[in-house]
Protein backbone atom coordinates (compact mmCIF):
# COMPACT_ATOMS: atom_id res chain seq x y z
CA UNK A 1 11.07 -12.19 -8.59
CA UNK A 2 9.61 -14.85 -10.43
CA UNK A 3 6.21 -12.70 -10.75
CA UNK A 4 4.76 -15.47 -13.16
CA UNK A 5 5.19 -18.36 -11.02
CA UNK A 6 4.11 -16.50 -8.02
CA UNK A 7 0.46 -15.76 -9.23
CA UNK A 8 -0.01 -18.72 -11.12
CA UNK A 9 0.09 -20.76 -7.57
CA UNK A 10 -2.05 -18.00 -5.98
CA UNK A 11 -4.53 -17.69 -8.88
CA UNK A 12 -4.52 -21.91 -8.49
CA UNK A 13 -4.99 -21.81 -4.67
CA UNK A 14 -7.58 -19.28 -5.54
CA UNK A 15 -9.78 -21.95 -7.04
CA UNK A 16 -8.71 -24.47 -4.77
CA UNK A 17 -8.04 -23.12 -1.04
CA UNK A 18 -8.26 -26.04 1.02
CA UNK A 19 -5.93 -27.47 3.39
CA UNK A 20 -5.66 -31.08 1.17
CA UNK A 21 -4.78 -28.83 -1.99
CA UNK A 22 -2.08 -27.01 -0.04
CA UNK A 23 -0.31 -29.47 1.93
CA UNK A 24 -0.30 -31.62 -1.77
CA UNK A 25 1.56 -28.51 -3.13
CA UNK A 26 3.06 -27.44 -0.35
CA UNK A 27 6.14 -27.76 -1.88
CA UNK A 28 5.64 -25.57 -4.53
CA UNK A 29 4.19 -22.75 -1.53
CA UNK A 30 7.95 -23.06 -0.30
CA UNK A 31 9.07 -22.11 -3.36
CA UNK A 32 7.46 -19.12 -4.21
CA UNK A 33 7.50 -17.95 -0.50
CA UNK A 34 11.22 -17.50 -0.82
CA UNK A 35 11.25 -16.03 -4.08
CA UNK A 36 8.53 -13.39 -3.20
CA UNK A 37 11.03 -12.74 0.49
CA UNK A 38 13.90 -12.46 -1.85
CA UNK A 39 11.98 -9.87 -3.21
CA UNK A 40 11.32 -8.08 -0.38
CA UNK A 41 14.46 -8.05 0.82
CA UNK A 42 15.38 -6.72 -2.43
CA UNK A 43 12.87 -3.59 -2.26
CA UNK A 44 14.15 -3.24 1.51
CA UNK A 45 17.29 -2.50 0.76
CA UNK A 46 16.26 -0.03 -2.34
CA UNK A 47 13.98 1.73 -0.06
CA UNK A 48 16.72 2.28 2.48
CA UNK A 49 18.60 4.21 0.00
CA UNK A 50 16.24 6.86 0.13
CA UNK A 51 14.59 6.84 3.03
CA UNK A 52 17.14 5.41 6.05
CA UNK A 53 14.14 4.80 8.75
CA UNK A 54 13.36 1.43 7.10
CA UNK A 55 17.48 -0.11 6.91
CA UNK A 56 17.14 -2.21 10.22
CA UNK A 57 14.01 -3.70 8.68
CA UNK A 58 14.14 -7.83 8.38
CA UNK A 59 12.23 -9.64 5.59
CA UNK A 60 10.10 -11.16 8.60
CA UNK A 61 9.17 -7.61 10.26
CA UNK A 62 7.71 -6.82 6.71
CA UNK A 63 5.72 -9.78 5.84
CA UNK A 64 2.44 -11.79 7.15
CA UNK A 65 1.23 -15.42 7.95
CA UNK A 66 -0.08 -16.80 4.74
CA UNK A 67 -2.96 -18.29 6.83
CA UNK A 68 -6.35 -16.51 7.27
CA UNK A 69 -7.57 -15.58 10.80
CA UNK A 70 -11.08 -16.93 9.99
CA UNK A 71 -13.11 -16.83 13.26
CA UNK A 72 -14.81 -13.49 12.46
CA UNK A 73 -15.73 -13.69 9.57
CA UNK A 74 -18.17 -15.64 7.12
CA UNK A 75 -15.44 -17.21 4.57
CA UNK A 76 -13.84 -20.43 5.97
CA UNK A 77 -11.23 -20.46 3.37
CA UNK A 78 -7.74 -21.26 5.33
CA UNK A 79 -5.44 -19.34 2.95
CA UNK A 80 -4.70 -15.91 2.18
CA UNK A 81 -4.75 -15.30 -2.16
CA UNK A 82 -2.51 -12.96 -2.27
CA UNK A 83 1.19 -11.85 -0.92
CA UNK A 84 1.81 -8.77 1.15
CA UNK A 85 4.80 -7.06 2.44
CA UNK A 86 4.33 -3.63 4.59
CA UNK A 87 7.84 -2.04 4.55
CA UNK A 88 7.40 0.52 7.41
CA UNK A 89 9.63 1.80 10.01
CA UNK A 90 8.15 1.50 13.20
CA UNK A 91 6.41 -2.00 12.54
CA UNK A 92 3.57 -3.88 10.84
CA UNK A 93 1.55 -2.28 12.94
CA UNK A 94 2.13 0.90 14.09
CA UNK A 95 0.68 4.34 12.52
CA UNK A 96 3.19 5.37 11.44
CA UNK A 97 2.73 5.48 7.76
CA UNK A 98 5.16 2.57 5.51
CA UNK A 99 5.21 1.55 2.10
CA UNK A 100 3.59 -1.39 0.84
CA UNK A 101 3.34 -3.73 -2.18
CA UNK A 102 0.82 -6.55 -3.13
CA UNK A 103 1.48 -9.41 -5.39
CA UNK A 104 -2.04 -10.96 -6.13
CA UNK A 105 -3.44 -11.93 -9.35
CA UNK A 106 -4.95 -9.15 -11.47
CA UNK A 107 -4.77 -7.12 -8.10
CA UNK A 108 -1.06 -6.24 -8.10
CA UNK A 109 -0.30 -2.69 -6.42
CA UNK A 110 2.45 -0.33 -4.80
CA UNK A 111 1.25 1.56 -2.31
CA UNK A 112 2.74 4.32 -0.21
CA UNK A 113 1.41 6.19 3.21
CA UNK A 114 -0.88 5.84 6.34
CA UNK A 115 -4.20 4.01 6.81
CA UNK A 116 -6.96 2.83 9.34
CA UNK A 117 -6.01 6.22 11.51
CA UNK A 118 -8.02 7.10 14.34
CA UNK A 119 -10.46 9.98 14.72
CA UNK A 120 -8.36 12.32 16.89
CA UNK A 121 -5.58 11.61 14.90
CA UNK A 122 -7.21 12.15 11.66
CA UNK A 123 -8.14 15.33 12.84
CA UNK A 124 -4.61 16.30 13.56
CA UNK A 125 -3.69 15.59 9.89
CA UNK A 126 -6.17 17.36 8.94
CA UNK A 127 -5.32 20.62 10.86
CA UNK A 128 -2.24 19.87 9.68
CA UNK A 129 -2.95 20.14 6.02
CA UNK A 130 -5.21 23.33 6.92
CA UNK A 131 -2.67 25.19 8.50
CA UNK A 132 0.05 24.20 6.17
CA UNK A 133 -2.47 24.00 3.20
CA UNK A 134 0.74 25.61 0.54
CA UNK A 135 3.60 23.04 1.70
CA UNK A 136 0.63 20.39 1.01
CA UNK A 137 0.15 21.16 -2.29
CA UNK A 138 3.33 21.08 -3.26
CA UNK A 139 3.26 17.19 -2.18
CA UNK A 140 0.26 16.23 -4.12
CA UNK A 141 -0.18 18.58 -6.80
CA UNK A 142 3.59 17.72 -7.97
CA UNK A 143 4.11 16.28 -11.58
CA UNK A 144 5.02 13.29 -10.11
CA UNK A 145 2.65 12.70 -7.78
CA UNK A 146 -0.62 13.50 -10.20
CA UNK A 147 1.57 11.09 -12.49
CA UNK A 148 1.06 7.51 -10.13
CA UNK A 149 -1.77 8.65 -8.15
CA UNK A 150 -3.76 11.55 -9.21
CA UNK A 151 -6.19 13.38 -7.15
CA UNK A 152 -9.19 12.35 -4.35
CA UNK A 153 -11.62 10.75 -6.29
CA UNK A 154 -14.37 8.46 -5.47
CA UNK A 155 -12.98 5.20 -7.01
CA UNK A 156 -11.71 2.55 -4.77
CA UNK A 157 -8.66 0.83 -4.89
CA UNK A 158 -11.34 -2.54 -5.29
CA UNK A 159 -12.21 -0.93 -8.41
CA UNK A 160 -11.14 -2.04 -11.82
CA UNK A 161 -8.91 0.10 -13.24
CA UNK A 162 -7.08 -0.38 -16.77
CA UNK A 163 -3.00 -1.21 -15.96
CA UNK A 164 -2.00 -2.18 -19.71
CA UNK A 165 -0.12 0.69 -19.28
CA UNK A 166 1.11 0.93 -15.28
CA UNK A 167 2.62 4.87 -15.63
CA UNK A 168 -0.94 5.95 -15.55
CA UNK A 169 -2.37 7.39 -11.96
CA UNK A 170 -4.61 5.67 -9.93
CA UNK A 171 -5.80 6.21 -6.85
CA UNK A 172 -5.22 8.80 -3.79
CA UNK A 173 -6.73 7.57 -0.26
CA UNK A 174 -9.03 3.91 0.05
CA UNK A 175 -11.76 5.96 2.04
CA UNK A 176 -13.34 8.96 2.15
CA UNK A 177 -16.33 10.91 3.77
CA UNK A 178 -19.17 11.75 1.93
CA UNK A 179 -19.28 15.20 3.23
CA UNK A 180 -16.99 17.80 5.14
CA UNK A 181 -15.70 16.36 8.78
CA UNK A 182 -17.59 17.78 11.81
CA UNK A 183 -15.77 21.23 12.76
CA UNK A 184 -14.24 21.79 9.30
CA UNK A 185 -15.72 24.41 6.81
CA UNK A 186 -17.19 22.53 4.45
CA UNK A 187 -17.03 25.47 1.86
CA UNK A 188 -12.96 25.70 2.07
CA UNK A 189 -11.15 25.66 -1.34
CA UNK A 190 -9.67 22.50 -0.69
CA UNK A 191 -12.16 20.07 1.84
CA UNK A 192 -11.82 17.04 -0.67
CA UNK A 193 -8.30 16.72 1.38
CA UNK A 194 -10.43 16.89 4.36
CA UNK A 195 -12.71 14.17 3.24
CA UNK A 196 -9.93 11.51 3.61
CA UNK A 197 -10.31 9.07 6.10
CA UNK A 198 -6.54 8.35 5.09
CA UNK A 199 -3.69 9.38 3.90
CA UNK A 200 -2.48 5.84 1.72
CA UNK A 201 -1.75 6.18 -1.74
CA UNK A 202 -1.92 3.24 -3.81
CA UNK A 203 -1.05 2.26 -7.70
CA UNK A 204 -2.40 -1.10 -9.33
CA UNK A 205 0.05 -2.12 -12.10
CA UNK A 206 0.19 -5.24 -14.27
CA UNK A 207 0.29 -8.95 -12.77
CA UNK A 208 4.00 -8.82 -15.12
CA UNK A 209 5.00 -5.23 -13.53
CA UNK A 210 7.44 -8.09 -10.16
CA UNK A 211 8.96 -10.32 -12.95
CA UNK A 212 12.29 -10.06 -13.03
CA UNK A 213 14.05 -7.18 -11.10
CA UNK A 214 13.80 -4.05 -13.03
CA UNK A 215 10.27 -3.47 -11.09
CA UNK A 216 13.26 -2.06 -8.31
CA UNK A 217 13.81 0.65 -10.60
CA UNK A 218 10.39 1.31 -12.13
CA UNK A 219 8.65 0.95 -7.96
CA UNK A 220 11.66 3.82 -6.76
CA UNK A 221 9.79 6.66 -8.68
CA UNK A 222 6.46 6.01 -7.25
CA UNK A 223 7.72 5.84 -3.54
CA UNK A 224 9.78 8.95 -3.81
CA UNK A 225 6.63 11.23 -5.46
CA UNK A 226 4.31 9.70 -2.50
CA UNK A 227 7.36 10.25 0.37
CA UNK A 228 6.71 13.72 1.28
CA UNK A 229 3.28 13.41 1.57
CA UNK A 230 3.59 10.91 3.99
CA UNK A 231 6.55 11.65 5.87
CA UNK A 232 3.81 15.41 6.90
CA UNK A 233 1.56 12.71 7.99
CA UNK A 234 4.29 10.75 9.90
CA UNK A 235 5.36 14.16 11.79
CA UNK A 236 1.58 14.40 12.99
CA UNK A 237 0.88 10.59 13.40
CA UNK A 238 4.33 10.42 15.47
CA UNK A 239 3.41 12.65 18.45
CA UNK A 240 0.46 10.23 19.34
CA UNK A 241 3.29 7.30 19.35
């Protein structure tokens, strides 16, 4: 991908989302649109290598209108500022957890698992991890797991976080509970897994991390270290499907 191009016109629409400004560069919107679903296809078919589910996966089951559904909420701006593509197998917008990557200036991320879960559900994972507490360990207290994402922590994927150097973890889960779930012990070794409102981990990296096409090969290692964490997830998250 032409990384560079693609967040110079987002980080220009940025400061300019109106419908005027985009229909006078609308031309330059086609452009990068079909670079960044080159792209995609690209990390389709180097995600189906290793993980078969996602190989009858088009570009347009992965990707989302560029326009803003703004009739809830208090910013009018018509445009999305950023690019998204949600490579998952069972759709956009099923549960069943997917991979996902984010092109947006000084916001770039690859992210890996299952989000916005319901409450019964949630509590299903979280048996899940209870009862199977050593096999989830071994998921996310593997080298290469602490290595992109690190541990539960109360940072948000909205905070800043330093990506001059984009091997560095960064963030396991976008929400959390303050305390223990209702019906959980809250003094058990491990309750920050319990905390989790989801089971998504994400890693920011550099707005230069999509230029070119060797990001294939550095994004491969952070999708395999989050797979088997999500893929217990998916075997809970699948019976409710």
């Amino acid at each position: 991908m032409d990384a560079k191009r693609i967040l110079k016109y987002l980080k220009q629409l940025s400061a300019n989302n109106s419908r005027e400004w985009f229909q006078a560069h609308k031309q330059e919107y086609d452009a990068i649109r079909a670079d960044f679903e080159q792209g995609v296809q690209q990390a389709i078919v180097r995600i189906a290598s290793f993980d078969p589910s996602v190989a009858h996966l088009t570009v347009k089951d992965c990707t989302y209108r560029f326009y803003r559904d703004t009739r809830f909420s208090n910013d009018k701006s018509p445009y999305k500022t950023h690019l998204g593509a949600y490579i998952a197998a069972h759709g956009k917008k099923a549960l069943h957890g997917g991979y996902y990557l984010h092109l947006e200036p000084d916001h770039c991320m690859v992210c890996c698992g299952n989000y916005w879960l319901p409450t019964n559900i949630l509590t299903s994972c979280r048996n899940e991890i209870m009862g199977n507490i050593d096999e989830w360990l071994r998921y996310v207290r593997s080298p290469e797991f602490l290595k992109y994402y690190g541990n539960p922590a109360p940072t948000s994927f909205k905070t800043p976080t330093d990506v001059s150097s984009w091997d560095q973890p960064q963030g396991f889960g976008l929400e959390r509970l303050k305390t223990c779930p209702s019906g959980f012990p809250r003094d058990w070794e491990y309750v920050e897994y319990l905390r989790q409102k989801d089971y998504c981990c994400w890693h920011r990296v550099p707005d230069t991390f999509f230029q070119g096409d060797h990001w294939l090969d550095d994004m491969q290692p952070m999708l395999l270290a989050a797979k088997p964490m999500m893929d217990m997830m998916n075997a809970v998250i699948d019976d409710y499907e």
